[in-house]
Structure formats: C-alpha cells, structure tokens
Protein backbone atom coordinates (compact mmCIF):
# COMPACT_ATOMS: atom_id res chain seq x y z
CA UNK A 1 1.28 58.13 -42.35
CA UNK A 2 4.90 56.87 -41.97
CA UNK A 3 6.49 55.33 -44.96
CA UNK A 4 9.67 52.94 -44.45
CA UNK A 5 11.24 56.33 -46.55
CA UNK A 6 10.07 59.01 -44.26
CA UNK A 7 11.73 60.52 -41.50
CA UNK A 8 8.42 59.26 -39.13
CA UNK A 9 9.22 55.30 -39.53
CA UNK A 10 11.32 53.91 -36.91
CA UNK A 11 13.42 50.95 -38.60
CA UNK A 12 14.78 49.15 -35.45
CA UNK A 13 11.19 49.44 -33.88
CA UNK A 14 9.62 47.97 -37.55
CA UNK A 15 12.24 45.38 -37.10
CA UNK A 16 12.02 44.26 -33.83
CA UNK A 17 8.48 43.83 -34.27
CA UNK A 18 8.92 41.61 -37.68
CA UNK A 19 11.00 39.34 -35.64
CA UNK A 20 8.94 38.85 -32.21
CA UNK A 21 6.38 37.94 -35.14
CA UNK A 22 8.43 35.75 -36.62
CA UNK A 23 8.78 33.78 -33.36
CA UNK A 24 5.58 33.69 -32.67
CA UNK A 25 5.61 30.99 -35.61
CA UNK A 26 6.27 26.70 -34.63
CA UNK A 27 9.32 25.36 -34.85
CA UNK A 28 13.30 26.29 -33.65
CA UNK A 29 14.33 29.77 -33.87
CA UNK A 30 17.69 30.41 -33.93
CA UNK A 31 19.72 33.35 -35.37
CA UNK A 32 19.97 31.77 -39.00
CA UNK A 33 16.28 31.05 -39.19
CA UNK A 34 14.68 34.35 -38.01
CA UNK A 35 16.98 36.50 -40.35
CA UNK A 36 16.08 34.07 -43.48
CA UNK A 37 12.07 34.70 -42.11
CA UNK A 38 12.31 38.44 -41.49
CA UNK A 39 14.99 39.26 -44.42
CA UNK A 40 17.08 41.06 -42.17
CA UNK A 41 21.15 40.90 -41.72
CA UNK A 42 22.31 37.53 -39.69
CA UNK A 43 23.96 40.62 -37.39
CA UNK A 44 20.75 42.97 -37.11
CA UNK A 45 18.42 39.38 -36.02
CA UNK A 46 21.21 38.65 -33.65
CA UNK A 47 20.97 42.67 -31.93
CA UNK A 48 17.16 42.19 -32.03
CA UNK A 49 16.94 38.69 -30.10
CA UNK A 50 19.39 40.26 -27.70
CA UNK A 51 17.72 42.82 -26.75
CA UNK A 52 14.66 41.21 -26.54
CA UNK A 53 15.92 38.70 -24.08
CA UNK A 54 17.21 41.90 -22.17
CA UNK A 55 13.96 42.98 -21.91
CA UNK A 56 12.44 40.03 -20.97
CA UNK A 57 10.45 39.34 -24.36
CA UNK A 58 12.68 36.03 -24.60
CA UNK A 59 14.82 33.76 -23.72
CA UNK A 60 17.85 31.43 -25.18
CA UNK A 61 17.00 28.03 -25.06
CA UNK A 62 19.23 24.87 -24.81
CA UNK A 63 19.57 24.54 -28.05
CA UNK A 64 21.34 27.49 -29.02
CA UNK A 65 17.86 29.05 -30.17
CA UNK A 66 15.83 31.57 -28.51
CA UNK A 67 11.84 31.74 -27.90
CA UNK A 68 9.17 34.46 -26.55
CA UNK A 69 8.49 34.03 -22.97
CA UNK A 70 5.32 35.29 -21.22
CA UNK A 71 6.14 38.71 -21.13
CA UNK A 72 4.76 39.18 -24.47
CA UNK A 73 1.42 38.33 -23.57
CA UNK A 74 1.29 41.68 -22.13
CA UNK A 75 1.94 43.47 -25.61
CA UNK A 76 -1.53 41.51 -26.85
CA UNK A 77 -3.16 42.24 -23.06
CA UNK A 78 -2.65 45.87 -23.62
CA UNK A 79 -4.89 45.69 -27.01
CA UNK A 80 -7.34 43.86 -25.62
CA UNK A 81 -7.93 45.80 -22.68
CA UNK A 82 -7.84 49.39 -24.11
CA UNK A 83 -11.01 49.27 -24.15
CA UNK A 84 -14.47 48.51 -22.21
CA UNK A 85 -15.40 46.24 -25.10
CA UNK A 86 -13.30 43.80 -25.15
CA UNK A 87 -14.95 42.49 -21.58
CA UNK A 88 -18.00 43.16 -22.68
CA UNK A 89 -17.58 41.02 -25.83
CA UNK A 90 -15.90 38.23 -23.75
CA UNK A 91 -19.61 38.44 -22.09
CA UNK A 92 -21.86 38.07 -25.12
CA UNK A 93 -19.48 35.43 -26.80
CA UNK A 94 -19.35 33.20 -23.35
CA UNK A 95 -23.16 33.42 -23.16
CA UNK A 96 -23.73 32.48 -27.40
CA UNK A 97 -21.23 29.29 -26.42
CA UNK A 98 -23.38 28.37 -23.39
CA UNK A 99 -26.85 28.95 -25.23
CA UNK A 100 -26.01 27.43 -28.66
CA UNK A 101 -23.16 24.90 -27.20
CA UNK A 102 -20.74 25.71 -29.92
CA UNK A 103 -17.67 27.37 -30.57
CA UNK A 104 -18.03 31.09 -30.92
CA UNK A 105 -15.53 33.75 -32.06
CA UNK A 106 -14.98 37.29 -32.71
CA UNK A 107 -12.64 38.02 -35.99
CA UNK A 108 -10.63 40.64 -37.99
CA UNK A 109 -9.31 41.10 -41.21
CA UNK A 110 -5.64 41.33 -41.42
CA UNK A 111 -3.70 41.27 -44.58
CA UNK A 112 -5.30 38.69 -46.93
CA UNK A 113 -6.29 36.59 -43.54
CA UNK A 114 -9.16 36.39 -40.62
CA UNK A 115 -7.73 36.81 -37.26
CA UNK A 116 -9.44 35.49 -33.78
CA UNK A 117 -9.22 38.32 -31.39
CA UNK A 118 -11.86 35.89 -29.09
CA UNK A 119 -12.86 32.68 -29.12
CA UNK A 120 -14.75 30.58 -26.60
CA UNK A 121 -14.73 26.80 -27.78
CA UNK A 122 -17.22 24.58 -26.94
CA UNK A 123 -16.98 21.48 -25.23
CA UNK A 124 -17.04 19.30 -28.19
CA UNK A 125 -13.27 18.15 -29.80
CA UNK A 126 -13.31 20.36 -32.85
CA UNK A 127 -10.07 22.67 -34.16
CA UNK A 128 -8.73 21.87 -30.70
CA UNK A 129 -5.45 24.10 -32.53
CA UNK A 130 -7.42 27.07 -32.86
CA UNK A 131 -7.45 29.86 -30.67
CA UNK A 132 -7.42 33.33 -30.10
CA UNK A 133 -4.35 34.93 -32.71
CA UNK A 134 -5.69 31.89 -35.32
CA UNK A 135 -4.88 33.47 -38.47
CA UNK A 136 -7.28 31.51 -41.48
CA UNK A 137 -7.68 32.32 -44.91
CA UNK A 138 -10.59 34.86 -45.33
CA UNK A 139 -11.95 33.57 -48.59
CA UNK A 140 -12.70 30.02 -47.12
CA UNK A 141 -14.42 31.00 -43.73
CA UNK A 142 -17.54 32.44 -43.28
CA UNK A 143 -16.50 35.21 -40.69
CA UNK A 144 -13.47 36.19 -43.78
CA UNK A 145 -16.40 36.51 -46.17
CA UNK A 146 -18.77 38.00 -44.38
CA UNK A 147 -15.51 40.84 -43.44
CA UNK A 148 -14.74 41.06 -47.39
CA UNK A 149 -18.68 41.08 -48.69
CA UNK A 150 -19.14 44.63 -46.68
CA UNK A 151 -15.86 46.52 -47.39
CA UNK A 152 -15.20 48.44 -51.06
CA UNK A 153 -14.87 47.05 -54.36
CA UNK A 154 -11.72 48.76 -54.26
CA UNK A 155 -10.84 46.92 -51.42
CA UNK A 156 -12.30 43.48 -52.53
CA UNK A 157 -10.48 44.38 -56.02
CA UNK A 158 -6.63 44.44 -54.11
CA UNK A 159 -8.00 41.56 -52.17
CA UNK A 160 -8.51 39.51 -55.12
CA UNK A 161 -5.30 40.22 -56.77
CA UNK A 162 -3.12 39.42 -53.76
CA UNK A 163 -4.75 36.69 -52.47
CA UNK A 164 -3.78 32.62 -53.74
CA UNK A 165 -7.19 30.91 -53.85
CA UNK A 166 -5.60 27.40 -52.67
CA UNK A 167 -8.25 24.96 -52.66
CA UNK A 168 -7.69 23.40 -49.37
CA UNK A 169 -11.01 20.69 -49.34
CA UNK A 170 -12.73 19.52 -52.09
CA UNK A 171 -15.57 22.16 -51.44
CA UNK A 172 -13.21 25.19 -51.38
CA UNK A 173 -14.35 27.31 -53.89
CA UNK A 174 -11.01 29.38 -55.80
CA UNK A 175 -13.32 31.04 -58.62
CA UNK A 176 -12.49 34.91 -57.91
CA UNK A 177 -16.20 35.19 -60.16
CA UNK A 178 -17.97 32.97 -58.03
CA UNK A 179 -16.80 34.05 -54.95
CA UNK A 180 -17.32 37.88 -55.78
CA UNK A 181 -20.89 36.70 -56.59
CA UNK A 182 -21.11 35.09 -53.25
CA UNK A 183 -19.65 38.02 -51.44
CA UNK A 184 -23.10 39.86 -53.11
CA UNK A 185 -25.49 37.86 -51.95
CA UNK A 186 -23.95 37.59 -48.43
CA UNK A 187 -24.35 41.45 -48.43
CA UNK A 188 -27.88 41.13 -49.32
CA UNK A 189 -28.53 38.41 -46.76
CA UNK A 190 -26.93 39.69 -44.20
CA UNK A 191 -24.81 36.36 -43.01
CA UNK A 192 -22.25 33.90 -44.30
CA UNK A 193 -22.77 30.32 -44.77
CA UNK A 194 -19.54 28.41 -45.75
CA UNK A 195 -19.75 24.73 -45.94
CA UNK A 196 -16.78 22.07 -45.62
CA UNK A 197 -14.35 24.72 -47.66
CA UNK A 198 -11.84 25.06 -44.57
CA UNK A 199 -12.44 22.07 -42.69
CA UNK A 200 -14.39 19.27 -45.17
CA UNK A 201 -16.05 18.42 -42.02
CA UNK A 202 -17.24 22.03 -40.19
CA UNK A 203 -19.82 24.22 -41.42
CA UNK A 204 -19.32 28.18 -40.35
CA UNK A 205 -22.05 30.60 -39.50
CA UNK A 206 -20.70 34.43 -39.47
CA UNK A 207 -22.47 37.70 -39.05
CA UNK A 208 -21.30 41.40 -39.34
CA UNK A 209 -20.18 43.70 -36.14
CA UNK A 210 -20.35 46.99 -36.87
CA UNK A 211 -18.86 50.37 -35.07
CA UNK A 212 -20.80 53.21 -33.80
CA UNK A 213 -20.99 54.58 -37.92
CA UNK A 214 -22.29 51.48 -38.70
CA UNK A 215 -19.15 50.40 -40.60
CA UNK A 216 -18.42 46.75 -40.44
CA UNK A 217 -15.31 45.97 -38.24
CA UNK A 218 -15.18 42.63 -37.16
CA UNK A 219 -17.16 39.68 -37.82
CA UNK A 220 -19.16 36.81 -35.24
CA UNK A 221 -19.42 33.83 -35.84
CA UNK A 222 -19.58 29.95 -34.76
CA UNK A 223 -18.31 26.57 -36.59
CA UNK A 224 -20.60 23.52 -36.63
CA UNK A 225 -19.89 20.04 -37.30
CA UNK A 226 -21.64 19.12 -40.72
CA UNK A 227 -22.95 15.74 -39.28
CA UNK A 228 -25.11 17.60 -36.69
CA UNK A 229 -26.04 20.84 -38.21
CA UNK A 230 -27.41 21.30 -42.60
CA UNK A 231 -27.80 25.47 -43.73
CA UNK A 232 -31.68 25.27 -42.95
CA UNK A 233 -31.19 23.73 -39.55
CA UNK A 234 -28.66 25.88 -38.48
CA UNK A 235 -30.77 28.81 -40.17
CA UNK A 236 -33.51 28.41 -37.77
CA UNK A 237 -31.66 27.21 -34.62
CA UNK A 238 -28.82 29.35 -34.77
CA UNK A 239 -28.78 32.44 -36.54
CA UNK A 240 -31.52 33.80 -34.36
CA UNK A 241 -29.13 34.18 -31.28
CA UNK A 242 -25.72 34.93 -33.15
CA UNK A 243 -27.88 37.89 -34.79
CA UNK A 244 -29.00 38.98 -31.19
CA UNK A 245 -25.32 38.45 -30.04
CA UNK A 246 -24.03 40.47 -33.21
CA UNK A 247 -26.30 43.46 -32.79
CA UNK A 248 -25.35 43.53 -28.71
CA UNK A 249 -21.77 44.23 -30.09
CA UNK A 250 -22.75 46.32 -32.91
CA UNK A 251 -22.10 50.35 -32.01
CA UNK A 252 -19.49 49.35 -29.46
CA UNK A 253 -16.84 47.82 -31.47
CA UNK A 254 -14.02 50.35 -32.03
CA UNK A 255 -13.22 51.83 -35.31
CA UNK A 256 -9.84 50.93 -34.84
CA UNK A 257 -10.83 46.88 -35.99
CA UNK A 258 -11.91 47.87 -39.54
CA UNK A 259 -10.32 46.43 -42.34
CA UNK A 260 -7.61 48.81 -44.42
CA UNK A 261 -6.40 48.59 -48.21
C-alpha cells in the first residue's frame, strides 16, 4: 500500500480530496477556514478550491467563500453504482420500510464512526437530518455495534483506544468493559439492541450483512421511537423481517465494505 512517504502516494490528489471533505462539512468555507480544517498552507487550499471550481466540483459564492456544487454527487454515484448491489439493496431496504413502516438503513464502519451508504426513512418525523453520508458514533448505535462485535479483537482493541466514549444521553453507556461485554453477547445473539444511547428517545435494531466469505461488511438496521416499540416487542415484530432482509443481502455485499484497522 501507499504510504504519504512512498513514491506511490499522490500528495495533491490526498489533498484535494481532504479539502472537498472538508466542504462537505456546515457552515462558510472560505480560504482561511478550509486550510485551518485540512492543515494545509493558506496558498496550497487556495490552488485546491481553484481548481476545483475549474473543474466544476465548486463554486465561489457571494461571500467571498466557495461551496461543492452538484457535480460531486457523481464522485459518490460512481461508488454506489459499481456494482449490481447497490440496486438490489435499494430493493430490499424500500420493501423492510414499507413492511415494518420504519426507517431502514444500510451502514459502514469508517474510522471510529458508522456511515449510511442507504437509508429509506419512514414517514414518521424522526432524525429528519439524517441521511445517506450520516456519519454517527459506532459505539452508541446499534448498526456501529453490531459492525465492531464481529470484527478482531485486534481491531476492537485500536477501536477502543482511539475512540472518546462521550456520553451523549443519559443512557449512553462509555464503560470500554461494559461495552466489550456487550459487543460479546451481540456476537452470540446475533443482533444489536441499543436503547435511548444516541437519541434518548429512539431505540435501534441492527443486524450483520455479510460478503460472499461470510465476513461481516456492513450492517442493517432500523430506529424506533421508544414510546411505540420496548426490546421484546420489537423482538417479535421486527427482527423477523430485518433478519429475512439481512440474509437477502448477505453473499452479495462486496468485500470492498469491510471494516480495516
């Protein structure tokens, strides 16, 4: 693999991409703020925006600041279309939504955090701000714990000593001991049940995806408001179908998805 000290790593490529992802954050973006974000020169953040708006990638704004434009969307298109199973997951996730009438999504572990590569909400009002590219903390969410319970201790090890546990509800549980011990028995089980440590009010349901070697890759899952659904409730009126949903995805999800140290 390329190192940032090897003759293979591209450092205006590496750079270019740190700062479309800086942009991709809220708030202004000017010159000043996406070299303090990426830690690059004022003059090198200043080339990069430049070029991107040559491209097409963005755009100055009124303001004296720049943002993306749609053109990027086709950088994220191209991933999700590489393959047959991204439409075929689109599928199974749009049928769990219309069977279960909940939110359903598809995740990924990247870095210390869950990402949303689908998600098809529901028509109830809940997390109307997340979407597909939702980056959440894995050790709070049941689709991040269900990710972390199947990969190596090695892995869960690096996890662990990277990771701030920030307790971010009053259920949020920051014990590396007791969430190692949970991380067991969802193994065991087979599914994650997480309970008001995200949202104080949403339950999550998650379930492993695994590749054709039967390595987990991805995780399903599907948030529930805590006033309609308890763990035995949503045991017996849920989990049947998100299991049937999971093992339609199972064998087909590229390798490619799997978490790395």
């Amino acid at each position: 693999m390329a190192t940032p000290d090897s003759e293979g790593f591209v450092r205006s490529f590496a750079r270019g991409l740190r700062v479309i992802e800086a942009m991709g954050h809220t708030g202004a973006h000017t010159v000043s703020s996406i070299a303090q974000d990426t830690q690059l020169p004022r003059t090198v953040a200043r080339r990069i925006l430049l070029t991107l708006c040559e491209l097409g990638y963005a755009c100055p704004t009124p303001d004296k600041g720049f943002r993306l434009t749609p053109k990027v969307l086709s950088l994220g298109l191209t991933y999700l279309t590489s393959q047959p199973f991204w439409g075929h997951a689109q599928r199974v996730l749009e049928t769990v939504c219309l069977q279960l009438r909940e939110s359903c999504v598809l995740a990924v572990m990247q870095g210390n955090e869950v990402v949303f590569v689908l998600r098809i909400p529901s028509t109830k009002v809940m997390s109307p701000h997340l979407g597909m590219g939702s980056r959440l903390p894995a050790y709070a969410t049941a689709p991040g714990r269900v990710l972390l319970a199947y990969q190596s201790a090695d892995y869960q090890d690096q996890y662990f000593s990277q990771t701030a546990l920030r307790p971010l509800t009053g259920q949020t549980q920051t014990d590396p001991a007791g969430l190692r011990h949970e991380l067991g028995l969802i193994a065991q089980q087979g599914y994650a049940w997480v309970e008001g440590e995200y949202d104080a009010h949403v339950s999550g349901l998650s379930l492993p995806v695994y590749d054709e070697r039967r390595k987990v890759v991805a995780a399903l899952g599907v948030s529930l408001l805590m006033s309609d659904f308890d763990r035995a409730r949503a045991e017996r009126e849920i989990l049947p179908t998100l299991r049937s949903a999971a093992e339609q995805l199972s064998g087909l999800a590229p390798s490619f998805l799997a978490p790395v140290l």
